[in-house]
Protein backbone atom coordinates (compact mmCIF):
# COMPACT_ATOMS: atom_id res chain seq x y z
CA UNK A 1 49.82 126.49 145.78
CA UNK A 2 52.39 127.24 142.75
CA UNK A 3 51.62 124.63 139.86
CA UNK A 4 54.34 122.47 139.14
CA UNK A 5 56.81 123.42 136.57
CA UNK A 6 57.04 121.20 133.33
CA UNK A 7 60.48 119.21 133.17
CA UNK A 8 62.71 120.76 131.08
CA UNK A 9 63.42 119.23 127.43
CA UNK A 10 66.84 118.37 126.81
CA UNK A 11 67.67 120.18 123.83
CA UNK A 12 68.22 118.37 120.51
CA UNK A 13 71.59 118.95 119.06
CA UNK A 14 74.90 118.50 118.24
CA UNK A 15 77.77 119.68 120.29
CA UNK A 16 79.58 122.34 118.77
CA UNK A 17 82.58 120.99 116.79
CA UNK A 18 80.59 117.28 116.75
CA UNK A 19 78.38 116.13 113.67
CA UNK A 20 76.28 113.08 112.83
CA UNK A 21 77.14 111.28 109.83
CA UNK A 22 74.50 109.39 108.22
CA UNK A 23 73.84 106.36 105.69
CA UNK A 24 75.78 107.51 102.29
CA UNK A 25 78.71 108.78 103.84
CA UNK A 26 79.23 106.26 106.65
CA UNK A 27 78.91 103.25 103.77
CA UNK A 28 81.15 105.96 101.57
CA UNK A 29 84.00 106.00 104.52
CA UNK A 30 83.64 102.35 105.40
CA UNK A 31 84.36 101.31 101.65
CA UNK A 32 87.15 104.15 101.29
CA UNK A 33 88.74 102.56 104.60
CA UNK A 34 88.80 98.77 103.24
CA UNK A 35 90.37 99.71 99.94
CA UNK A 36 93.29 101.42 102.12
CA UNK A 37 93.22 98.93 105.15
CA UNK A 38 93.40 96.33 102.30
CA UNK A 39 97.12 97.75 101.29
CA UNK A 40 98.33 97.52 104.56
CA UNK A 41 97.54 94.04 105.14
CA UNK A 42 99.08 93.27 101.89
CA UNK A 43 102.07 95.10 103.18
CA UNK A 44 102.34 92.89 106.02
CA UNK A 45 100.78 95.22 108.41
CA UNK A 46 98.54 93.69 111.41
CA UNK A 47 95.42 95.37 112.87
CA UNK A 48 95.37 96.70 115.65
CA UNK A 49 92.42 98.31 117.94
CA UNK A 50 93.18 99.92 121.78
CA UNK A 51 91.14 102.25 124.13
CA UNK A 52 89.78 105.39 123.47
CA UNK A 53 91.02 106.57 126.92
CA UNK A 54 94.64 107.06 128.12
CA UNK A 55 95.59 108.50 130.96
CA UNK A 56 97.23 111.75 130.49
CA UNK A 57 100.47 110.62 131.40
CA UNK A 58 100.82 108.16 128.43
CA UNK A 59 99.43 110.27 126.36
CA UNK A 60 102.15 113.31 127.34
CA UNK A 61 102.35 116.57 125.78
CA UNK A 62 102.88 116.59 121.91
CA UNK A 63 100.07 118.68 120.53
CA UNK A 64 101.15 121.81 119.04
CA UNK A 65 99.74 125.42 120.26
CA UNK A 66 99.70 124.32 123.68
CA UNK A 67 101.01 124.78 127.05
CA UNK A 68 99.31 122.74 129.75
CA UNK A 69 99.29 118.95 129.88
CA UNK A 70 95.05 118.79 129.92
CA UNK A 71 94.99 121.70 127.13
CA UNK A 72 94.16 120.54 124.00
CA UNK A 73 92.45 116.96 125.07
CA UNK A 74 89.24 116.18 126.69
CA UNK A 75 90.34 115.10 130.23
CA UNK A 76 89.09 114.38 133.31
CA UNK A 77 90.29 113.30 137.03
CA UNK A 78 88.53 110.07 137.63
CA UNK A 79 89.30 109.66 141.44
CA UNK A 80 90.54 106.07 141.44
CA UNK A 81 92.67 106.26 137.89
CA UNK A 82 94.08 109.59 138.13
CA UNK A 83 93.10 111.81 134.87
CA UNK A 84 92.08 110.19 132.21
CA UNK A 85 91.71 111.57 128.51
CA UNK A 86 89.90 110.97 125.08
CA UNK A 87 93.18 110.01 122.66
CA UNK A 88 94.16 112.80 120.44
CA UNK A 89 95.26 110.65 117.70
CA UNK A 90 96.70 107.22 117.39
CA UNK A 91 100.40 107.26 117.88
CA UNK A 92 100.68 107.97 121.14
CA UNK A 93 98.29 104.87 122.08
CA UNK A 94 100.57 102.91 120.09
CA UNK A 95 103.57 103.85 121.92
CA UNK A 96 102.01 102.62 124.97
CA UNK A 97 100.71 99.24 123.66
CA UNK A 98 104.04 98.75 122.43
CA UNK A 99 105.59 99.09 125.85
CA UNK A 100 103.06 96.95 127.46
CA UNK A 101 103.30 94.39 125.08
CA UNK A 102 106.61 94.52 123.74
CA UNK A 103 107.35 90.84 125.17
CA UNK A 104 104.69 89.05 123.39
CA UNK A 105 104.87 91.22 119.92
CA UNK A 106 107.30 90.57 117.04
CA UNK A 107 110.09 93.18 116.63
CA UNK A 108 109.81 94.89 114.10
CA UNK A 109 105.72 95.36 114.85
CA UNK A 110 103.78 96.41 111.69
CA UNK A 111 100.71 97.84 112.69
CA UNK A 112 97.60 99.79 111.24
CA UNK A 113 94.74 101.05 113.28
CA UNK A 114 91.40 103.06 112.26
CA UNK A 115 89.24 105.34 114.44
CA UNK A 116 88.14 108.52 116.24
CA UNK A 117 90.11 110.61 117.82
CA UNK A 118 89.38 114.02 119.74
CA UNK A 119 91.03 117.42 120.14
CA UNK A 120 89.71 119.74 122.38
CA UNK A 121 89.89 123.32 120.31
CA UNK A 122 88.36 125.95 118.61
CA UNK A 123 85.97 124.59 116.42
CA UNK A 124 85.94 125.89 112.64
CA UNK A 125 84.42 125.22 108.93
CA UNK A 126 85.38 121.69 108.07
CA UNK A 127 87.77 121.71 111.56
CA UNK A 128 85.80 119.07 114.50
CA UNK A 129 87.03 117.91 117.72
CA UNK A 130 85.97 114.44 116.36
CA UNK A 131 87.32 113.48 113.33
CA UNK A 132 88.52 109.32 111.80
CA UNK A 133 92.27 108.62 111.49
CA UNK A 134 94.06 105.40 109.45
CA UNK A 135 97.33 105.06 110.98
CA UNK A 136 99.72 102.56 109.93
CA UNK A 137 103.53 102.30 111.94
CA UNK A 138 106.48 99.91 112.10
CA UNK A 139 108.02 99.77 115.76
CA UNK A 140 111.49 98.64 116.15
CA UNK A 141 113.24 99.57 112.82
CA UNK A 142 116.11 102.33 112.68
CA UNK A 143 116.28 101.65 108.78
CA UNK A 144 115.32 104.76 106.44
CA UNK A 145 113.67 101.53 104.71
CA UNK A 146 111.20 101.27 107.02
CA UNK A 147 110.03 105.22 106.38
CA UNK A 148 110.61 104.69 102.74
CA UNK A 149 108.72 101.92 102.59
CA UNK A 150 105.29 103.96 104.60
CA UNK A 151 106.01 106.50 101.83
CA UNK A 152 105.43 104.09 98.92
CA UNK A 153 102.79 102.52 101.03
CA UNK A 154 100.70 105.68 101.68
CA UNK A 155 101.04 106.50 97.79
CA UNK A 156 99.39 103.28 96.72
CA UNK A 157 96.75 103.45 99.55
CA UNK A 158 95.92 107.06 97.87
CA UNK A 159 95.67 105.72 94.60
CA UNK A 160 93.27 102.34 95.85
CA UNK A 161 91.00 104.95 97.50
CA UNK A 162 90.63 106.95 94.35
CA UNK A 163 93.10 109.50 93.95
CA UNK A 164 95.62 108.44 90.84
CA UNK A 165 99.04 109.25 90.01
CA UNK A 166 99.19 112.79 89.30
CA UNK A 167 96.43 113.89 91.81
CA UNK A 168 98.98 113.84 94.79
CA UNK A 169 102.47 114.29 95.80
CA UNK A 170 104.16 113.25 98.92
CA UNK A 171 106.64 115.73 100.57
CA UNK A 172 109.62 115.02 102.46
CA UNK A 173 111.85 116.35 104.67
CA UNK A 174 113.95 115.69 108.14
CA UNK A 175 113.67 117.38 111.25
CA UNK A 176 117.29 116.18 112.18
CA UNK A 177 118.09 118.43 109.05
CA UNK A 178 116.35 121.26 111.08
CA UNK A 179 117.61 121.04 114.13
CA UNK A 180 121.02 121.20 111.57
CA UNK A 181 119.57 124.30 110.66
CA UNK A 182 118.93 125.75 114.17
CA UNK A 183 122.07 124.58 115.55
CA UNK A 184 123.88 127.06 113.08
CA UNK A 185 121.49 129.88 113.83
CA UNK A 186 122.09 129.29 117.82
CA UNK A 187 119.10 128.49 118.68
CA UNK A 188 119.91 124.62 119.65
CA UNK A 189 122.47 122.99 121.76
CA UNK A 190 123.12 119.93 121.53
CA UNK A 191 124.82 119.56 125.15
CA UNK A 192 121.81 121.03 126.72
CA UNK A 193 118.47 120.27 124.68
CA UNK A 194 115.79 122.18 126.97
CA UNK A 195 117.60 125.30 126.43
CA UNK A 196 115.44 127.66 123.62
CA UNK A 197 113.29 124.89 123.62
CA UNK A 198 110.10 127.23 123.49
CA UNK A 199 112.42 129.67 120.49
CA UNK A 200 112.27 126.43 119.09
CA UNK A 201 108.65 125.40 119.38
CA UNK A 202 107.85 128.92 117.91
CA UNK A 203 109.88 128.22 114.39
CA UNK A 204 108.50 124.99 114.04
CA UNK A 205 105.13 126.41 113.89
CA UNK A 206 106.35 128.92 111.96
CA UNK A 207 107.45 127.39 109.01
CA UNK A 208 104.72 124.71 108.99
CA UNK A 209 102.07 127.88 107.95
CA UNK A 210 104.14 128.74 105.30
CA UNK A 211 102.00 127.98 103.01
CA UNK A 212 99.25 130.08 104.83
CA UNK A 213 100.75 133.43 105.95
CA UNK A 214 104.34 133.26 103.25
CA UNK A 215 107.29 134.32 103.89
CA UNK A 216 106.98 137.38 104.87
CA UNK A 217 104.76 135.80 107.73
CA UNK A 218 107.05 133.22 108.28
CA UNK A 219 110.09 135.88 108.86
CA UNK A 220 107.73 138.29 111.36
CA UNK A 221 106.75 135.18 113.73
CA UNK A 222 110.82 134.36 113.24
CA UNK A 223 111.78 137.93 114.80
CA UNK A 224 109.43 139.67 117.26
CA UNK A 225 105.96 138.57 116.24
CA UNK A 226 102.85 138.92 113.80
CA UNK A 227 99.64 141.33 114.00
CA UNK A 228 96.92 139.46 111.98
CA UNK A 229 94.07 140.97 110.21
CA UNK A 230 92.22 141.01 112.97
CA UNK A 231 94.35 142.80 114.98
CA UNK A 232 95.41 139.92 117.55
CA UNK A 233 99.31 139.73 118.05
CA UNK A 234 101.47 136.68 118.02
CA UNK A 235 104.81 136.50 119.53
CA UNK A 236 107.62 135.81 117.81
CA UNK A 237 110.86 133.90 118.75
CA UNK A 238 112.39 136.67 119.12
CA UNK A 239 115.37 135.52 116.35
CA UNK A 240 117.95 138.63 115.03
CA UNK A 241 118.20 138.91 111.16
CA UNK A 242 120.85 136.82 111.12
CA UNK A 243 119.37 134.30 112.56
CA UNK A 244 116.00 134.27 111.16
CA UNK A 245 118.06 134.61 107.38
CA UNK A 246 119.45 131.01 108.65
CA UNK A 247 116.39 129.98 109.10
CA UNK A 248 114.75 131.09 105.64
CA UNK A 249 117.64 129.76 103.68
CA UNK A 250 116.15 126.45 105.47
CA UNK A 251 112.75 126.67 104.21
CA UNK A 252 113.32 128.26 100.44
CA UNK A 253 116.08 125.82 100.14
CA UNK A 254 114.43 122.97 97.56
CA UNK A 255 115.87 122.85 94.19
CA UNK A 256 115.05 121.18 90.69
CA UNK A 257 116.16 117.78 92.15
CA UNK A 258 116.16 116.17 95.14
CA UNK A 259 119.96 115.94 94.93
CA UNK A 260 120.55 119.23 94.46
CA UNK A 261 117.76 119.93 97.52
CA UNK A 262 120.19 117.92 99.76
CA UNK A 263 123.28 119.52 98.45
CA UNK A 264 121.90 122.79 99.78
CA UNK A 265 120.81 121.06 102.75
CA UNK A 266 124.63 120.05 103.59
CA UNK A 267 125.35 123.60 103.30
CA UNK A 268 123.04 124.93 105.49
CA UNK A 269 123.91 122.57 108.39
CA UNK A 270 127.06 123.22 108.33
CA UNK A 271 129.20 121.49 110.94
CA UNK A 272 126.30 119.85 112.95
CA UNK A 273 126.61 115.97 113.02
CA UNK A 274 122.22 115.45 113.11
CA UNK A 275 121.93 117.60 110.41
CA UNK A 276 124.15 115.93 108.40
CA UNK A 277 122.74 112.79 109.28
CA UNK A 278 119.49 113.94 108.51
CA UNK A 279 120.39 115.02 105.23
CA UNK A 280 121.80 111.43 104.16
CA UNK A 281 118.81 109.70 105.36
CA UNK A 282 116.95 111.84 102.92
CA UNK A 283 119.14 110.82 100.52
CA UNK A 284 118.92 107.12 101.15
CA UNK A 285 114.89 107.31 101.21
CA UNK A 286 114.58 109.48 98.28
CA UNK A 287 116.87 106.48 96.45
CA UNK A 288 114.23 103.77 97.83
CA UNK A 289 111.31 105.50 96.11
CA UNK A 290 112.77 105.91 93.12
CA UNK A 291 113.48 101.76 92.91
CA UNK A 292 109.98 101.68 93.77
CA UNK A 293 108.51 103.72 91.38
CA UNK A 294 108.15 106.73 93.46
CA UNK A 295 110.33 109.26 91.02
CA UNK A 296 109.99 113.25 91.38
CA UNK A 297 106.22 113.11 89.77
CA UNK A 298 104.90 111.29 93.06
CA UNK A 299 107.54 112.47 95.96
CA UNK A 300 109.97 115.28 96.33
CA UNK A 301 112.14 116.70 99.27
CA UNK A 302 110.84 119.59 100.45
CA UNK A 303 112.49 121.50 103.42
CA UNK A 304 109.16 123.46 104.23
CA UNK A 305 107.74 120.54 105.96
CA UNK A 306 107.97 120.19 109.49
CA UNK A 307 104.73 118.65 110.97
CA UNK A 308 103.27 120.22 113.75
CA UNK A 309 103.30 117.16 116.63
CA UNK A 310 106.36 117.76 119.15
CA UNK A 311 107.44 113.91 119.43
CA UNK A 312 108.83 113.66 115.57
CA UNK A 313 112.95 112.84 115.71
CA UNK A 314 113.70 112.28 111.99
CA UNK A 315 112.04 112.23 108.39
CA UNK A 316 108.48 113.87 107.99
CA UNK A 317 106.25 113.61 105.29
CA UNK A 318 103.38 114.13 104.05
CA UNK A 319 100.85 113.62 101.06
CA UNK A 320 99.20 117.18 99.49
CA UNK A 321 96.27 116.79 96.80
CA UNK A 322 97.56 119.16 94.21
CA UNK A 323 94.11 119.28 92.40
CA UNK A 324 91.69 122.09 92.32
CA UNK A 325 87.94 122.83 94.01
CA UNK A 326 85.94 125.40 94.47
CA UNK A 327 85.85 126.66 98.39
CA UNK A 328 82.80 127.91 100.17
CA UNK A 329 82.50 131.02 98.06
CA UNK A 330 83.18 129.69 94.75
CA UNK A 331 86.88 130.71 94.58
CA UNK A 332 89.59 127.71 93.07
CA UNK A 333 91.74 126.39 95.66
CA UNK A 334 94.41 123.40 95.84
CA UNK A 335 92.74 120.83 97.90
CA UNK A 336 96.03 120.49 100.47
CA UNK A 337 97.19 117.83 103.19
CA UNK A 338 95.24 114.65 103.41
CA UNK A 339 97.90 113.14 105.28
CA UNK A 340 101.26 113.04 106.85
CA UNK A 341 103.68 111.11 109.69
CA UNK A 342 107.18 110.77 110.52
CA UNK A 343 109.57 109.17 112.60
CA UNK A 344 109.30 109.23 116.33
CA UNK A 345 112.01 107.14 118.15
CA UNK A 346 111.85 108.60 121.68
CA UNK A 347 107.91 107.82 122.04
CA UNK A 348 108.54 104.66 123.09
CA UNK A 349 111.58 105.12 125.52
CA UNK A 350 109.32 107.32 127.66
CA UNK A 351 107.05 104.16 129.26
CA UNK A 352 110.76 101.75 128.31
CA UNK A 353 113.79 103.99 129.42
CA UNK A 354 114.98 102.88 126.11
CA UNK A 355 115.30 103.80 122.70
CA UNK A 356 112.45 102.15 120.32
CA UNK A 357 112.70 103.50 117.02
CA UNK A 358 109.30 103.90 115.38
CA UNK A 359 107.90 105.24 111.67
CA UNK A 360 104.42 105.66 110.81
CA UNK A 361 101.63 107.70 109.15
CA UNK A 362 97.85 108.92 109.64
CA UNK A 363 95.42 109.68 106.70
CA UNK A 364 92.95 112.54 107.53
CA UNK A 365 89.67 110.41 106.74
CA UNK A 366 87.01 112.67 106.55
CA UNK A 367 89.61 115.11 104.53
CA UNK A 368 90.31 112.48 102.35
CA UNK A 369 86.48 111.40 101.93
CA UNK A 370 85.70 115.00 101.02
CA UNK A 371 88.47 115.25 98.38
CA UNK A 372 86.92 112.35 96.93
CA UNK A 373 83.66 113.81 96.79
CA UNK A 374 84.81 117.19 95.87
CA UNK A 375 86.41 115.30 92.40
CA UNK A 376 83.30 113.23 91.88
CA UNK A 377 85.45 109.96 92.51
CA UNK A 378 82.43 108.58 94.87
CA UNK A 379 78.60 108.52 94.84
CA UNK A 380 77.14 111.38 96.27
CA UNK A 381 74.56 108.82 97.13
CA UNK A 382 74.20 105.33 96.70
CA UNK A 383 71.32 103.01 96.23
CA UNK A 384 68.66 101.77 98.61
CA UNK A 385 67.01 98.58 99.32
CA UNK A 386 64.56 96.75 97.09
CA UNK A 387 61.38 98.12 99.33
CA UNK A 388 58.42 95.00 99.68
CA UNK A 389 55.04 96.92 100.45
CA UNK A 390 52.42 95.58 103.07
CA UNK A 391 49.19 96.02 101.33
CA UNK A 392 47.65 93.59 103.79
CA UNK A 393 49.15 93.71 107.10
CA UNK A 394 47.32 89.92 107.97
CA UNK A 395 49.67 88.65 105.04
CA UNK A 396 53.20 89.89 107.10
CA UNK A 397 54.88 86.56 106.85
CA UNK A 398 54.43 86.07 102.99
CA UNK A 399 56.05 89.73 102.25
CA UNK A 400 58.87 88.91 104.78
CA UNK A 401 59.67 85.79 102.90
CA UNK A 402 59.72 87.92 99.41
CA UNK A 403 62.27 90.02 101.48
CA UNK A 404 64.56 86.81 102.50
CA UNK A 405 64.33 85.70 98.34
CA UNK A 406 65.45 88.81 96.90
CA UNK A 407 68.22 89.01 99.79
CA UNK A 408 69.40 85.46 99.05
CA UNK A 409 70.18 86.74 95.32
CA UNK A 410 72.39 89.23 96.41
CA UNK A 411 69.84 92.34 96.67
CA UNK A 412 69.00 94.61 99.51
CA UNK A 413 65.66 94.51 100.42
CA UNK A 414 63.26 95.12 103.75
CA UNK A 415 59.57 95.06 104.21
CA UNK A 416 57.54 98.38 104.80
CA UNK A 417 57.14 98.41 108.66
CA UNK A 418 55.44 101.68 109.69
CA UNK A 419 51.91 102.43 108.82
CA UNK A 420 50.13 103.73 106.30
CA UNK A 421 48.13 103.61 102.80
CA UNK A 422 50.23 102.64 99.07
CA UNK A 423 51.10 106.27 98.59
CA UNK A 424 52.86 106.60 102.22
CA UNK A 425 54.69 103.54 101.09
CA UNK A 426 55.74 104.45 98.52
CA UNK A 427 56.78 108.19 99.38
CA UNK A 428 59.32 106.52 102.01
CA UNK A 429 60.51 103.78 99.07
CA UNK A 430 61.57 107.05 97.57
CA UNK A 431 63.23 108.81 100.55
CA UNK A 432 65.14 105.54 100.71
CA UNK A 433 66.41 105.72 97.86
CA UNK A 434 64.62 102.44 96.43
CA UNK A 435 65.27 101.41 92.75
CA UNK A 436 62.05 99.25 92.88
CA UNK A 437 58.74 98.94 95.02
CA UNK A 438 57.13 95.15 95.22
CA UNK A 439 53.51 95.36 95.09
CA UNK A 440 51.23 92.19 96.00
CA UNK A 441 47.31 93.17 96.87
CA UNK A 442 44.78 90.94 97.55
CA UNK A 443 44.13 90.54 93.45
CA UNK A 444 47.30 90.16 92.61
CA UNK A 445 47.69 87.26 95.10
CA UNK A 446 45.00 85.36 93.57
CA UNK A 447 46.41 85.33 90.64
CA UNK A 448 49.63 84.40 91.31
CA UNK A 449 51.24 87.69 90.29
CA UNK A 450 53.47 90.62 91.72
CA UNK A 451 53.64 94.27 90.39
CA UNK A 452 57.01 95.99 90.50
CA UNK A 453 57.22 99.84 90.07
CA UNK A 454 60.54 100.64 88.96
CA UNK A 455 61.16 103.51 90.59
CA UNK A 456 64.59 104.89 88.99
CA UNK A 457 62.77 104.96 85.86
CA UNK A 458 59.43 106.66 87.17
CA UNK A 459 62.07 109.74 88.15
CA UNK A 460 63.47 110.17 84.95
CA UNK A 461 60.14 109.87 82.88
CA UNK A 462 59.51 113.63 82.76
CA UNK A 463 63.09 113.91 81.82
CA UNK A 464 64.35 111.51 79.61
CA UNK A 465 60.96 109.99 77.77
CA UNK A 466 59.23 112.34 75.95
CA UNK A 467 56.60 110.60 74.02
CA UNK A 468 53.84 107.89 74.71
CA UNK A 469 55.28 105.29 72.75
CA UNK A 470 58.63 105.68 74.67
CA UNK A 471 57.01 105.39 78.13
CA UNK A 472 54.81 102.35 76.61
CA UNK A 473 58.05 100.46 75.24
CA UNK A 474 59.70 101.35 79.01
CA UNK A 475 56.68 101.14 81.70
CA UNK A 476 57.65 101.87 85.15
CA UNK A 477 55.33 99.52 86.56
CA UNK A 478 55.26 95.80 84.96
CA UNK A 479 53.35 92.89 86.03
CA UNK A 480 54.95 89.44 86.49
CA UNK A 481 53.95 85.55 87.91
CA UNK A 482 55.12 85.93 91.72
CA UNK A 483 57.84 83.11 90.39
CA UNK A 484 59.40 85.36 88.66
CA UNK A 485 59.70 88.01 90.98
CA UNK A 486 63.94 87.84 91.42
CA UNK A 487 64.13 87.84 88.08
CA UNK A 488 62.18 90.71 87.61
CA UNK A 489 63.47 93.14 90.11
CA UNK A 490 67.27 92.16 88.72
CA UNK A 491 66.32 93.49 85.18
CA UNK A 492 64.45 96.51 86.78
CA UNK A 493 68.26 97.38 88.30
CA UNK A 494 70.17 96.42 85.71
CA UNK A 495 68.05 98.37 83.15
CA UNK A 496 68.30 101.28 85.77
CA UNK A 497 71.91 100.57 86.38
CA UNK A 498 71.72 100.67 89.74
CA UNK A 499 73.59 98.49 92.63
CA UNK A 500 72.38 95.04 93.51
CA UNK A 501 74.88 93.95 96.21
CA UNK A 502 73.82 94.27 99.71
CA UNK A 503 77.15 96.12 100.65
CA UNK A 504 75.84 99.13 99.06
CA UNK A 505 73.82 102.29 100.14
């Protein structure tokens, strides 16, 4: 008789392309998200939170790189709702509340939303197929105001998060000004808009890795295609020289000044009516953030940015760190994109029939959280709880209550749970981070006392006190009446200067 097999373990792991995020940087994200969710509300903006499944209808075909409606997302065909899909980011939910709801919603409706979103590709360093967006949009506004106003929003969200003036610009540019530009090169008609739509498709993504591949990158994918490093090809849109020079005047065409960026603009569009229209909106916008503050130091025009997402109709922007870090070998790099939007006016007509104009942007989160940490703006970790030790596990109720009194002053604090003797304890009061350990034995009870071990301070002894008399004149342990024992463990942290408030660590 054959013995039984043993059940097979499940294995323990992450996906590839998924992570866990733990303590430090969840509490790190969460506080990085309420500084910016905090400037949308003050801008009016409401909250809003919908499903993390669409079906793939609603959700249509806008990511770039791809061919097939399913490609890109993580779909599935549920057999009573059709197929269904994990949202890819948070604009094309949005479109479809706003259709459902457009009765009982205010016109213009000011939005933000946070949360995850999923793309199903190719998995890379720092690249997941879950990653955190912060959107914010206004539906139902056709004024450049409304995208000049995300503009100077998104700039002082930045700079509440931790990134100042200086740190960041924000880069704009049109694709009506574009499809200017490609209506002169021949490679758009307006009478029939499906025609070279995939030529089209190809330049988009071509200029948007400018800054990756350069010009000379940008011209190859513009003519018959690119051989990479590796070898694998990539075909071109198939443009003549003529055309592709068009093109090129496009993206090298920013000047000094954003007026003499749009003069060049008018040029290159020549006779096309969008393009021209495109280039006055920029105009008007770039005018708005200058009244609010938003001169050349903090926004520019720059025709090299197209954003990759197929549903934009008018200005793009988006905001670029312009600071310095060190990459995975050591070599200095500018930091790059943390965020970027644009306006979208036919997303809406596709559930409506009718036009909905619609502005909005989404902040990379875990980009912009690693910026942050990259520049030291954030604690690479923050402080624990106060920890109570359970020298006599008969005596529960009395440490819980010592746990309830330093929590009612404003201080973290939890009782030692899992089992153990003093040095256990106090191994995990260290692994948590603790700034101080409460100690009450069976002698220290009778005598109405508490010991606290300050445990910041017992780290840095070796360090930072060299000499008896220095340790004497700062013990880390000190005994006090039990009375006393909020007082105590608040001059322990202040001494230490770590946090007290239980919204940290």
């Amino acid at each position: 008789m054959a013995k039984d097999k043993k059940p097979r373990r499940p294995r323990a792991e992450t996906p590839r392309g998924f992570r866990d995020s733990f303590g430090a940087e969840v509490r790190q994200r969460a506080e990085m998200l309420a500084a910016i969710t905090d400037v949308y509300h003050a801008h009016g903006f409401e909250p809003l939170e919908s499903s993390a499944v669409e079906t793939v209808e609603a959700l249509g075909k806008f990511l770039p790189d791809v061919d097939r409606p399913n490609e890109g997302v993580f779909a599935w065909n549920d057999e009573d709702e059709g197929w269904l899909a994990l949202r890819y980011d948070l604009t094309a939910p949005l479109a479809r509340v706003y259709a459902q709801h457009r009765n009982a919603l205010p016109n213009p409706y000011r939005r933000y939303a946070v949360g995850p979103v999923w793309r199903n590709e190719k998995p890379g360093p720092g690249r997941f197929r879950q990653f955190y967006q912060c959107d914010a949009d206004t539906v139902g506004s056709a004024s450049p105001a409304a995208d000049a106003e995300i503009c100077a929003m998104l700039a002082q969200a930045l700079e509440a998060a931790g990134i100042p003036a200086g740190d960041y610009v924000i880069r704009l540019n049109n694709r009506k000004v574009l499809n200017g530009v490609m209506e002169a090169a021949g490679v758009l008609d307006p009478a029939d808009t499906e025609k070279f739509a995939a030529e089209r498709g190809i330049v988009l993504r071509a200029i948007d890795k400018l800054d990756r591949l350069g010009e000379a990158g940008v011209r190859a994918l513009l003519g018959e295609g690119r051989k990479d490093a590796s070898g694998d090809f990539t075909k071109g849109a198939g443009l003549s020289e003529e055309q592709a020079d068009i093109v090129m005047g496009f993206v090298s065409a920013r000047r000094d000044t954003g007026a003499a960026t749009c003069a060049r603009l008018r040029e290159l569009v020549g006779a096309s009516v969008a393009g021209a229209e495109g280039v006055t909106e920029l105009e008007t916008i770039a005018e708005l953030l200058e009244s609010a503050g938003l001169g050349p130091e903090k926004a520019i025009i720059d025709p090299s940015v197209v954003r990759g997402l197929g549903y934009y109709t008018g200005p793009v922007y988006e905001a670029e760190l312009t600071f310095e870090i060190l990459d995975e070998k050591g070599r200095p790099r500018q930091f790059g994109s943390v965020a970027g939007g644009g306006r979208y006016d036919d997303l809406v007509k596709r559930f409506t029939g009718q036009t909905v104009p619609a502005t909005g942007v989404s902040i990379g989160v875990d980009r912009l959280l690693a910026a942050l940490l990259a520049k030291g703006r954030l604690e690479s970790a923050t402080s624990g709880p106060v920890i109570v030790t359970a020298m006599d596990k008969a005596r529960m109720g009395a440490y819980q209550a010592m746990a309830r009194e330093l929590r009612a002053a404003g201080i973290r604090a939890e009782v030692f749970l899992g089992g153990g003797n003093m040095g256990k304890q106090l191994k995990y009061a260290d692994a948590r981070n603790a700034p101080v350990a409460v100690i009450e034995g069976e002698d220290e009870r009778a005598r109405g006392v508490v010991q606290l071990k300050d445990l910041a301070l017992g780290a840095r002894l070796a360090a930072d006190i060299e000499t008896h008399e220095a340790w004497a004149a700062q013990p880390a342990q000190m005994e006090i009446p039990r009375a006393a024992l909020v007082k105590g463990v608040q001059e322990i942290i202040a001494r230490g200067g770590a946090g007290t408030g239980t919204g940290r660590g």
